[in-house]
N, C-alpha and C. Protein backbone atom coordinates (compact mmCIF):
# COMPACT_ATOMS: atom_id res chain seq x y z
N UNK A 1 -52.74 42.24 75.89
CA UNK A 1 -53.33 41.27 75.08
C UNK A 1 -53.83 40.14 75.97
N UNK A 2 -55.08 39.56 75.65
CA UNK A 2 -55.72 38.68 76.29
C UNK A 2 -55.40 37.51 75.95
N UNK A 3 -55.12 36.20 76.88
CA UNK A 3 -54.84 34.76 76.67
C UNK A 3 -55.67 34.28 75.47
N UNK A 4 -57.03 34.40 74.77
CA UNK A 4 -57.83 34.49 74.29
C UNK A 4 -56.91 34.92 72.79
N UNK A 5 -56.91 36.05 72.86
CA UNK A 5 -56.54 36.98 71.82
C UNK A 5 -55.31 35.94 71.06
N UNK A 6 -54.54 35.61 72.09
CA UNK A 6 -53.26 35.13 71.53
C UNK A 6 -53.24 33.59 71.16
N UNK A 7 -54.05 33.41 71.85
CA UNK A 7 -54.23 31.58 71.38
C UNK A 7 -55.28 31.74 69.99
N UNK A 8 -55.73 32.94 69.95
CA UNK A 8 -56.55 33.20 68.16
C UNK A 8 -55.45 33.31 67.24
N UNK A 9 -54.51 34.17 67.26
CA UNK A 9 -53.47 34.74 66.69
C UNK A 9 -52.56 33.24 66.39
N UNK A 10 -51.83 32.78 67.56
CA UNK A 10 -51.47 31.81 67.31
C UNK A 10 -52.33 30.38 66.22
N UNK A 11 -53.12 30.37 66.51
CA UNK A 11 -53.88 28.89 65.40
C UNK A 11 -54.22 29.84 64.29
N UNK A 12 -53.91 31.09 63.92
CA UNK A 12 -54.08 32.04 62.33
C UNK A 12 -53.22 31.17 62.13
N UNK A 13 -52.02 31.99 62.66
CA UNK A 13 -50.39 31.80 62.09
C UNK A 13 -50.29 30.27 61.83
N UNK A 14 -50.43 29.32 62.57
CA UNK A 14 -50.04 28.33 62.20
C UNK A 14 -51.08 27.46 61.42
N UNK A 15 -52.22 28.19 60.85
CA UNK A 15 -53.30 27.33 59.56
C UNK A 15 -52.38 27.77 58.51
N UNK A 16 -51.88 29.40 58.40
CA UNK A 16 -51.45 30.26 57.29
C UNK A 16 -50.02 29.21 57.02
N UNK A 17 -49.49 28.89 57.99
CA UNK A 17 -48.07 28.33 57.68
C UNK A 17 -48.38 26.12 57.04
N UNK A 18 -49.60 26.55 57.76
CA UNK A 18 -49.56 24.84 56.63
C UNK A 18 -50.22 24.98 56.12
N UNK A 19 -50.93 26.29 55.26
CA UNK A 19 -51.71 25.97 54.31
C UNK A 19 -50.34 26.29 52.98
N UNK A 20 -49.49 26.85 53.29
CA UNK A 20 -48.55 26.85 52.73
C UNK A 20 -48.40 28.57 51.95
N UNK A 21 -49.01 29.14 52.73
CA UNK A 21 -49.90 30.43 52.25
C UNK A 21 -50.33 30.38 51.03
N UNK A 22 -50.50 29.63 50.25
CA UNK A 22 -51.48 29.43 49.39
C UNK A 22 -52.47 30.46 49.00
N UNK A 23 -53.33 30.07 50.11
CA UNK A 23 -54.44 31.38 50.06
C UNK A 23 -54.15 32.54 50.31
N UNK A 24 -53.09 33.49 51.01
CA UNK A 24 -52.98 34.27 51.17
C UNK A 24 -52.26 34.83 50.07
N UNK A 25 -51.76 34.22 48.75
CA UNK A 25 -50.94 34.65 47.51
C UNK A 25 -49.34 35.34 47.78
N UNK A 26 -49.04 34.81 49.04
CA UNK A 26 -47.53 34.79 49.44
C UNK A 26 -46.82 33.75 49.79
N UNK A 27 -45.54 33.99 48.63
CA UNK A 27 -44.43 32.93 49.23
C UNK A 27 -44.72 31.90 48.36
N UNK A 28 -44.65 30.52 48.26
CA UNK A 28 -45.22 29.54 47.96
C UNK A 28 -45.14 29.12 46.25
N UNK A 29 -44.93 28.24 45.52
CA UNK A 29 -44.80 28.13 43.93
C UNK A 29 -45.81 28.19 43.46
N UNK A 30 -45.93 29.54 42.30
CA UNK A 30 -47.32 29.57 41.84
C UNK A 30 -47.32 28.54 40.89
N UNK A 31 -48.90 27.98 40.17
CA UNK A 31 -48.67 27.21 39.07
C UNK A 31 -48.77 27.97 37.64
N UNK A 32 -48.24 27.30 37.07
CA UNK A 32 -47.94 28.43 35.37
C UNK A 32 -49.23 28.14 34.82
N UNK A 33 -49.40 29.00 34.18
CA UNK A 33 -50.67 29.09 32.94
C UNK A 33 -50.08 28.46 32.05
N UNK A 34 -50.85 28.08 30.91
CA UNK A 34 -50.27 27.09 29.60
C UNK A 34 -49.69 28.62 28.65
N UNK A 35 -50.41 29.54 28.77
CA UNK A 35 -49.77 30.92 28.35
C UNK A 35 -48.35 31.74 28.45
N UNK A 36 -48.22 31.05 29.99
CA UNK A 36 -47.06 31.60 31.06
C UNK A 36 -45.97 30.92 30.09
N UNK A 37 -44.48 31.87 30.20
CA UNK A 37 -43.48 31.29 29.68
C UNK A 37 -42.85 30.31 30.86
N UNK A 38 -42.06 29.57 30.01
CA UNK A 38 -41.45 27.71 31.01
C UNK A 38 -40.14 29.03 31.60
N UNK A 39 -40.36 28.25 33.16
CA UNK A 39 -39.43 29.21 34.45
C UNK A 39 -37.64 28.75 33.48
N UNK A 40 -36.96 29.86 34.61
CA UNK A 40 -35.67 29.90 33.54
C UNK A 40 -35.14 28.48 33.89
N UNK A 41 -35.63 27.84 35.21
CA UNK A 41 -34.81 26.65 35.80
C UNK A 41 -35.41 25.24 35.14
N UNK A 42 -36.44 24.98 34.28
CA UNK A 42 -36.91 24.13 33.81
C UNK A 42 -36.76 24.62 32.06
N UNK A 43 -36.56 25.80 31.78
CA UNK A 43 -36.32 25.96 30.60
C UNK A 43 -35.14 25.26 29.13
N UNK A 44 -34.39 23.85 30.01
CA UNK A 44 -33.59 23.45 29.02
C UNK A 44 -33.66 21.67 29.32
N UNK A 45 -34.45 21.67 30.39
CA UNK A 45 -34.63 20.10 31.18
C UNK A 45 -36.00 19.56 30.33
N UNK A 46 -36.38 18.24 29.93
CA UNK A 46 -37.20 17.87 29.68
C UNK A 46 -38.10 17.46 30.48
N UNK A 47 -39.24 17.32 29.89
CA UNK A 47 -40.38 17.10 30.65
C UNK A 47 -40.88 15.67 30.67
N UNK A 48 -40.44 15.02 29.59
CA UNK A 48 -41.00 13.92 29.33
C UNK A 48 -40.15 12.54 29.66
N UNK A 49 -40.33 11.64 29.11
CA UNK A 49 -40.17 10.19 29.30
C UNK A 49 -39.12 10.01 28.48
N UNK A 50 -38.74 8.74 27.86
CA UNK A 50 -37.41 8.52 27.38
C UNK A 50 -37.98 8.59 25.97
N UNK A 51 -39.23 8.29 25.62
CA UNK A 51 -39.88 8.49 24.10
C UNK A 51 -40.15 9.72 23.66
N UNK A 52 -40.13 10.58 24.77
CA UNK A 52 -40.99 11.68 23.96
C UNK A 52 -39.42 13.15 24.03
N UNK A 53 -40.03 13.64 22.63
CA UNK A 53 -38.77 14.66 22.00
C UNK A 53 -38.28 15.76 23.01
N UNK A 54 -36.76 15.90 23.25
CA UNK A 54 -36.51 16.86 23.82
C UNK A 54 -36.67 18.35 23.59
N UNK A 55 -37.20 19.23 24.63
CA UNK A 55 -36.95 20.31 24.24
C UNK A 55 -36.24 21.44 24.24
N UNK A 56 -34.84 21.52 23.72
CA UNK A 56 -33.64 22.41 23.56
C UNK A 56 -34.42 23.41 23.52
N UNK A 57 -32.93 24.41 23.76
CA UNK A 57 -32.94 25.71 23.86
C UNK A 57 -32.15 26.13 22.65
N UNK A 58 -31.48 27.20 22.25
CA UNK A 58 -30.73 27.20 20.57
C UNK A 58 -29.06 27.17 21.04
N UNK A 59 -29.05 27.53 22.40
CA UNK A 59 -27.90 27.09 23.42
C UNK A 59 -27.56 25.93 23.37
N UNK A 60 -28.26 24.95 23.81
CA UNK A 60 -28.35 23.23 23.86
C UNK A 60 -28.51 22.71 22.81
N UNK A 61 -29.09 23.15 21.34
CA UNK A 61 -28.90 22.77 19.97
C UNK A 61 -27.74 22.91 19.04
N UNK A 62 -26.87 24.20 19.84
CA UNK A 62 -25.56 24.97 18.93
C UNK A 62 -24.67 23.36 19.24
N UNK A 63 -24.82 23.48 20.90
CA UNK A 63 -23.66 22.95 21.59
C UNK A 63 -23.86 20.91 20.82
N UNK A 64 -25.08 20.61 20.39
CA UNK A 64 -25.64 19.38 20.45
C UNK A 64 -25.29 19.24 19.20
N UNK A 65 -25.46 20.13 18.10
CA UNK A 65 -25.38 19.91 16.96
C UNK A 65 -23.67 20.30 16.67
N UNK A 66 -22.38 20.94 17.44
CA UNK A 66 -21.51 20.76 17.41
C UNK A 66 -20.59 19.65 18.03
N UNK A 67 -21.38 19.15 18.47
CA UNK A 67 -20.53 18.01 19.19
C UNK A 67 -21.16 16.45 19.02
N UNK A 68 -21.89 16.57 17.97
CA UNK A 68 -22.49 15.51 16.21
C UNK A 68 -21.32 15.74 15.74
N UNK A 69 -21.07 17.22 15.22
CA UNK A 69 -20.11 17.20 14.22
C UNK A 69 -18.76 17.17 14.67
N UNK A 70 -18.74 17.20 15.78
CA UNK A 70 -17.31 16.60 15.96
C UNK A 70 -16.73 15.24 16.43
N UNK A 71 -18.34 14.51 16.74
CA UNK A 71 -17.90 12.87 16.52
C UNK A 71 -17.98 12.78 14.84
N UNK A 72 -18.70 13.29 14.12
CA UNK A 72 -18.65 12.80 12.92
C UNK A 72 -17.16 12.98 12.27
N UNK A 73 -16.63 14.10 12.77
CA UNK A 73 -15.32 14.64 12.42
C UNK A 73 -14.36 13.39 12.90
N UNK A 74 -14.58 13.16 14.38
CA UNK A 74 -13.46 12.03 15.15
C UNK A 74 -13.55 10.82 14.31
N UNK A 75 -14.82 10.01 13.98
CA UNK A 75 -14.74 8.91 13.12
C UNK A 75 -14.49 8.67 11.61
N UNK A 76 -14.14 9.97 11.35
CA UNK A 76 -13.91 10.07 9.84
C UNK A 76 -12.55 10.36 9.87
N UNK A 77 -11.86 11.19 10.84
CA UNK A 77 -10.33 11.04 11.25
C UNK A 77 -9.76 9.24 11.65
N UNK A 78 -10.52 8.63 12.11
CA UNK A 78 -10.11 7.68 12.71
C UNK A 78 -10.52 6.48 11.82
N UNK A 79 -11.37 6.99 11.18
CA UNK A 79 -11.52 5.42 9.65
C UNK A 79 -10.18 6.15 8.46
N UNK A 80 -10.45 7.09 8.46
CA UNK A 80 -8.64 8.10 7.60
C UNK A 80 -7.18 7.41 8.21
N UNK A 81 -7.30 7.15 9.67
CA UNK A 81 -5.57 7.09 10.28
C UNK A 81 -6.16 5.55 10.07
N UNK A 82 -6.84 4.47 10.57
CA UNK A 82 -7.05 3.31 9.86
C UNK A 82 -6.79 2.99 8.23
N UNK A 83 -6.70 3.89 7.16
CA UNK A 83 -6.63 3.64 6.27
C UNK A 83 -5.19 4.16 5.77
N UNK A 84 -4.85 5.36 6.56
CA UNK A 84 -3.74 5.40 6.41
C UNK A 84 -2.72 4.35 6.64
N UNK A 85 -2.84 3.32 7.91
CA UNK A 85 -2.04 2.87 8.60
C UNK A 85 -2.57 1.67 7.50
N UNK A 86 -3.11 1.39 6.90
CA UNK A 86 -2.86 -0.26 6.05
C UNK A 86 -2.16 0.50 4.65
N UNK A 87 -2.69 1.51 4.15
CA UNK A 87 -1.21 2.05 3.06
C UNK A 87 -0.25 2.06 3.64
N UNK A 88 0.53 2.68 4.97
CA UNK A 88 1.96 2.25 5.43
C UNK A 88 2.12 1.02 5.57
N UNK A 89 1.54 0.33 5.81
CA UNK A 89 1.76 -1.27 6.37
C UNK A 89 1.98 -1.82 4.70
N UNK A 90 1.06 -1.24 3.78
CA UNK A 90 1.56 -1.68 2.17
C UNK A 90 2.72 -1.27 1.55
N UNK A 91 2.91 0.13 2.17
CA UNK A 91 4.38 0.80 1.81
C UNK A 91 5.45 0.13 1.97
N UNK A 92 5.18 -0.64 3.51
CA UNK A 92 6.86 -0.80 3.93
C UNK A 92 6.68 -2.17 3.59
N UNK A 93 5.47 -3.11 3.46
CA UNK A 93 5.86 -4.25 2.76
C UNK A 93 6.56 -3.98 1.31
N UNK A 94 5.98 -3.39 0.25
CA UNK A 94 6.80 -2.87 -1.15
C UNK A 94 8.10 -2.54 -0.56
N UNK A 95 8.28 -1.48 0.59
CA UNK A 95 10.24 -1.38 0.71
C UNK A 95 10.80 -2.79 0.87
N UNK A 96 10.43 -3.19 2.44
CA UNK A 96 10.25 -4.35 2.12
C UNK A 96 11.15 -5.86 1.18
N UNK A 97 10.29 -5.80 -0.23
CA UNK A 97 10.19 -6.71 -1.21
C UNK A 97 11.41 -5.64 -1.96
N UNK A 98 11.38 -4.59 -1.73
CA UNK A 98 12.33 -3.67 -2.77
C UNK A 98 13.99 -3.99 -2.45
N UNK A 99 13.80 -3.66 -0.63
CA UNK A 99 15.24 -3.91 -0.45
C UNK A 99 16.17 -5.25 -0.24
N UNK A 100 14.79 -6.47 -0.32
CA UNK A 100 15.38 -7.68 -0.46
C UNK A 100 15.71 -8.12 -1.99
N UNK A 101 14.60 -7.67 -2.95
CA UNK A 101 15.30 -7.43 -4.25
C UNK A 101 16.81 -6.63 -4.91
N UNK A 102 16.92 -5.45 -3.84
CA UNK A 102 18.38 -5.37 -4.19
C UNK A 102 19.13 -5.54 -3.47
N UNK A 103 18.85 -6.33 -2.38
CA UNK A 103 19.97 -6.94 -2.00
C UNK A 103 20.67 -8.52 -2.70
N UNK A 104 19.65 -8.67 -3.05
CA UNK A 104 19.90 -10.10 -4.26
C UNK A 104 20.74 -9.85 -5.11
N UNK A 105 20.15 -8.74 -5.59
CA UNK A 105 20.82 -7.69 -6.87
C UNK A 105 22.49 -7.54 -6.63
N UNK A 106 22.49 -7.26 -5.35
CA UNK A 106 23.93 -7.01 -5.11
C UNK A 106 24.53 -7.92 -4.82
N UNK A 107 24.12 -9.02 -4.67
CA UNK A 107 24.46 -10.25 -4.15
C UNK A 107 25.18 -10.82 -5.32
N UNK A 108 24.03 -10.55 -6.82
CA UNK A 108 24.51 -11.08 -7.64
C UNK A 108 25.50 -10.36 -8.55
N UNK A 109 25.40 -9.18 -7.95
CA UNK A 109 26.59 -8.10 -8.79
C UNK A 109 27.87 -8.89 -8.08
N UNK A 110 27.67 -9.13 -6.85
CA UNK A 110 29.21 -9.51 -6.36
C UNK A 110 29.43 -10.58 -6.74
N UNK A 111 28.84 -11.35 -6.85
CA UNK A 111 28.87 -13.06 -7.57
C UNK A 111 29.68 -12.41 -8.94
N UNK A 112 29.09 -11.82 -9.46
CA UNK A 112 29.55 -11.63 -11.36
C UNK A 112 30.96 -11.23 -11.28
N UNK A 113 30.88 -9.60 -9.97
CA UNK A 113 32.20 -8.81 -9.80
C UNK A 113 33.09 -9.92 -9.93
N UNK A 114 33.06 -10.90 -9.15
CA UNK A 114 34.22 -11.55 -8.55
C UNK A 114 34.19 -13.12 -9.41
N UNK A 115 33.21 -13.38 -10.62
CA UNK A 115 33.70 -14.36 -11.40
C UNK A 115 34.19 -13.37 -12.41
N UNK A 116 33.88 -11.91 -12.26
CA UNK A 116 35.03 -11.02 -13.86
C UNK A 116 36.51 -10.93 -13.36
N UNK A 117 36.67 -10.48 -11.77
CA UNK A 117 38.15 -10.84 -11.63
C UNK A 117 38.54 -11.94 -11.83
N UNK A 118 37.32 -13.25 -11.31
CA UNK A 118 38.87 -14.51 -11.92
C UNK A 118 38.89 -14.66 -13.42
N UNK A 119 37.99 -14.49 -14.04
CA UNK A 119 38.55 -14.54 -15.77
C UNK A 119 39.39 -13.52 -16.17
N UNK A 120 39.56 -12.73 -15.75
CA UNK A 120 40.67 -11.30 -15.84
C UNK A 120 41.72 -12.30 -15.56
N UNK A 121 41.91 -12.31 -14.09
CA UNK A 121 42.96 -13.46 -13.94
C UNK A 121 43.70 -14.41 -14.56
N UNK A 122 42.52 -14.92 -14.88
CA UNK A 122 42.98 -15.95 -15.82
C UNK A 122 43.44 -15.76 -17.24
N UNK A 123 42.83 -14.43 -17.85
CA UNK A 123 42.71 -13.95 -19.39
C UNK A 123 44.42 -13.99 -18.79
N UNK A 124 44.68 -12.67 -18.17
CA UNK A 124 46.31 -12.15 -17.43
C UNK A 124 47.47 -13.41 -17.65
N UNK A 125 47.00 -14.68 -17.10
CA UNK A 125 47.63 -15.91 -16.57
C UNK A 125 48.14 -16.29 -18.25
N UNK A 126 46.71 -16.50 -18.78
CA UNK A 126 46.99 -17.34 -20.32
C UNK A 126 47.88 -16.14 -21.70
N UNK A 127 47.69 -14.78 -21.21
CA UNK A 127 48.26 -13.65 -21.85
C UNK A 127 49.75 -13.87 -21.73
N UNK A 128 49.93 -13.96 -20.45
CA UNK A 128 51.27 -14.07 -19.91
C UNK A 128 51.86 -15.38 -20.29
N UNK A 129 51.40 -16.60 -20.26
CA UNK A 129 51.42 -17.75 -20.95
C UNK A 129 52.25 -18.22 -22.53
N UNK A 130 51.04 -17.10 -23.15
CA UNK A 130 51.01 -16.89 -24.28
C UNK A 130 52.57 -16.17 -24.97
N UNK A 131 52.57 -14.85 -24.04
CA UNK A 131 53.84 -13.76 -24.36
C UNK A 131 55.16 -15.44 -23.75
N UNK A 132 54.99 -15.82 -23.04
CA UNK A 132 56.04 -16.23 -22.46
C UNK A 132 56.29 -17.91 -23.80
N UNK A 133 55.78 -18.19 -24.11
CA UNK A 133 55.65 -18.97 -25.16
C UNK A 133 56.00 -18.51 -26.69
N UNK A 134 55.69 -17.13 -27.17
CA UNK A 134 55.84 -16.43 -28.23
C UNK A 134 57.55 -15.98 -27.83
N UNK A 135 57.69 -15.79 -26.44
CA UNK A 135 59.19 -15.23 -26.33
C UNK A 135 60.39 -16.75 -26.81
N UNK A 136 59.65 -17.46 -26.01
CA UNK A 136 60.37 -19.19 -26.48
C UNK A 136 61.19 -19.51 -27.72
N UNK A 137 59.35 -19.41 -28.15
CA UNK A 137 59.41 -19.24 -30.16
C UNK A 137 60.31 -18.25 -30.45
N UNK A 138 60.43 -17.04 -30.26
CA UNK A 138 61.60 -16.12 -31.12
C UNK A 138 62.96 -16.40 -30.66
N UNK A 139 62.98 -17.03 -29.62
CA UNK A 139 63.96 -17.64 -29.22
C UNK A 139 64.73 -18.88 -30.23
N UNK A 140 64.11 -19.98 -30.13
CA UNK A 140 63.87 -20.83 -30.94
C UNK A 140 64.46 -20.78 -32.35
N UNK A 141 63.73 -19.72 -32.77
CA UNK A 141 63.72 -19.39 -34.17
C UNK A 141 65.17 -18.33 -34.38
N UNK A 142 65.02 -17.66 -33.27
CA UNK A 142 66.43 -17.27 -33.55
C UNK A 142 67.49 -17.86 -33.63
N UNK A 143 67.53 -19.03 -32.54
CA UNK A 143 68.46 -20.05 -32.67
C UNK A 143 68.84 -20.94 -33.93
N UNK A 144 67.73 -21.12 -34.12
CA UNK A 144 67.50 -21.81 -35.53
C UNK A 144 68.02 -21.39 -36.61
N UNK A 145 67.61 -19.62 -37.14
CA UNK A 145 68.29 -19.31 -37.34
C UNK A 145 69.74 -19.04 -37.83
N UNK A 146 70.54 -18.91 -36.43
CA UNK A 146 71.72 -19.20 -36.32
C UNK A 146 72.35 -20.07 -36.68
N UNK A 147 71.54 -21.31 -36.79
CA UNK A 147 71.95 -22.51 -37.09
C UNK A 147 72.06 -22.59 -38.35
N UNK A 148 71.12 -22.08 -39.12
CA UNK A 148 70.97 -22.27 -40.42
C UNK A 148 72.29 -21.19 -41.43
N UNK A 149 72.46 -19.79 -40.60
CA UNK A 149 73.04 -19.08 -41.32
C UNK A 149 74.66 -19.67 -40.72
N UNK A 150 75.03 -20.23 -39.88
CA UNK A 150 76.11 -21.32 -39.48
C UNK A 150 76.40 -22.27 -40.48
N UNK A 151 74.97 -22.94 -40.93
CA UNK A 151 75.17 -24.37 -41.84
C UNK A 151 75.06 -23.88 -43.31
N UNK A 152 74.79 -21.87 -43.92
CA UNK A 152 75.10 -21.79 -44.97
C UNK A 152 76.74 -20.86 -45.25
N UNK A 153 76.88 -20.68 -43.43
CA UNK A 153 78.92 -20.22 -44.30
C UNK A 153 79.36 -21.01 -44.37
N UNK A 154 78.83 -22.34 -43.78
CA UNK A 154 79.84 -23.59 -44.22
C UNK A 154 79.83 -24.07 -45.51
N UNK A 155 78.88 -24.01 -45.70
CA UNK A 155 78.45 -24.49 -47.45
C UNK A 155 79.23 -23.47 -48.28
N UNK A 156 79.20 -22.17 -47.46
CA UNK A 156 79.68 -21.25 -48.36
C UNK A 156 80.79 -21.22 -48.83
N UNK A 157 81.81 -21.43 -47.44
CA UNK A 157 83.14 -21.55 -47.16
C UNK A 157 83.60 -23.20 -48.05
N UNK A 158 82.72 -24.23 -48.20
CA UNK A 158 83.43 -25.44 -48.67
C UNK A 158 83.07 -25.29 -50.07
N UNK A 159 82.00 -24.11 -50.44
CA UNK A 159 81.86 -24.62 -51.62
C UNK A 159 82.93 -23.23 -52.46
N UNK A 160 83.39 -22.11 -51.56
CA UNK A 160 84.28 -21.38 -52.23
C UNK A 160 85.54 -21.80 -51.76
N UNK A 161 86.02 -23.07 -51.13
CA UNK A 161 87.38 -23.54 -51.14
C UNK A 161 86.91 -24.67 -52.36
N UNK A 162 86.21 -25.07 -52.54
CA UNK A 162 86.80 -26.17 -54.37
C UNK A 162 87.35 -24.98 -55.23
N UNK A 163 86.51 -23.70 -55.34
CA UNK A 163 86.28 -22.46 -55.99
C UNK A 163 88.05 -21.96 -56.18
N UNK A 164 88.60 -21.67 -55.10
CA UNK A 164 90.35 -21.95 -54.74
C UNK A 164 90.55 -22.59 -55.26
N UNK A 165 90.92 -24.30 -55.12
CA UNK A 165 91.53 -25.22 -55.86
C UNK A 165 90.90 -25.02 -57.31
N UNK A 166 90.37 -24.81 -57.61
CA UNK A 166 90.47 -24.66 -59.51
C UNK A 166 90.53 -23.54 -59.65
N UNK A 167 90.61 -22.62 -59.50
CA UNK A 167 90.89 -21.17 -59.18
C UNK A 167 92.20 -20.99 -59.25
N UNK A 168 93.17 -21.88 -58.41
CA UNK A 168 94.56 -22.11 -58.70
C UNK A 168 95.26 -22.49 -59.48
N UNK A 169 96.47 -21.94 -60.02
CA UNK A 169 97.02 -22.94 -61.74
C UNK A 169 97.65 -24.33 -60.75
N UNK A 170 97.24 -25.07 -61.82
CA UNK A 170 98.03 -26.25 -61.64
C UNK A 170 99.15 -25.99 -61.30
N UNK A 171 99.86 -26.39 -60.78
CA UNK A 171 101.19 -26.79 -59.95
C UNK A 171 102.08 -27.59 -60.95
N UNK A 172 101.63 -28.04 -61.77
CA UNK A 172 102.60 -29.35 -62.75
C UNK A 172 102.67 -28.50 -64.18
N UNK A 173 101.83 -28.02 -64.50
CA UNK A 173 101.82 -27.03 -65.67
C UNK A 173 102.62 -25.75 -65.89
């Protein structure tokens, strides 16, 4: 091969390599026809600006339109446990108001309990009072009594000794 030959060869090769082979229809990114389908690597990426509509794939719509519905799901769980949590917060205020109400309640059962033992007590005290006063009286009265059926054998006894003396014959007769 001639010096000639190869310094031709050489400036081919290196037009072919910055023309990007282009012209030679090797290697190199062809451009798509408006016909041509969108390459698989641009097929889910948009093309446009921040205004203009994306274009999904039914891949990127399943996944887009399930994960809508599962924020819609999360904020409807989470306005639910918000609403739950002010009914508990109403619940345990009502326990709450419930168990300070019966504790009053019991407060005042023991107040009552313990003014019914002292009138028991006392009913007991004035019962006993009473029996011990009624025992007095039959006492009393028994004595009395005694006294009386005492002050009628005497009457009895003086008025059946006159009963004797005239009862008796005279002595001179």
């Amino acid at each position: 091969m001639s010096p000639r030959f190869q310094n031709a060869l050489l400036l081919v090769a290196g037009a072919v390599a910055l023309t990007g082979c282009s012209a030679l229809g090797v290697g190199g990114p062809a451009q798509p026809t408006p016909e041509a389908p969108v390459a698989a690597s641009q097929q889910y990426l948009s093309k446009g600006g921040a205004n203009t509509a994306l274009d999904l794939g039914p891949d990127q719509k399943s996944l887009l339109s399930e994960y809508s519905a599962l924020q819609e799901l999360k904020l409807k769980a989470e306005l639910r446990a918000k609403e739950l949590e002010g009914q508990n917060e109403q619940l345990r205020a009502q326990l709450r108001n419930a168990e300070s109400e019966r504790d009053s309640q019991r407060n005042q059962s023991a107040g009552a309990e313990a003014e019914l033992v002292r009138l028991r007590k006392q009913l007991h005290e004035r019962d006993a009072k009473i029996l011990a006063l009624t025992l007095e009286k039959t006492v009393a009265t028994h004595n009395a009594l005694l006294l009386r059926i005492a002050a009628l054998e005497q009457r009895l006894e003086a008025a059946n000794a006159p009963t004797d003396v005239l009862a008796a014959p005279p002595q001179g007769r």
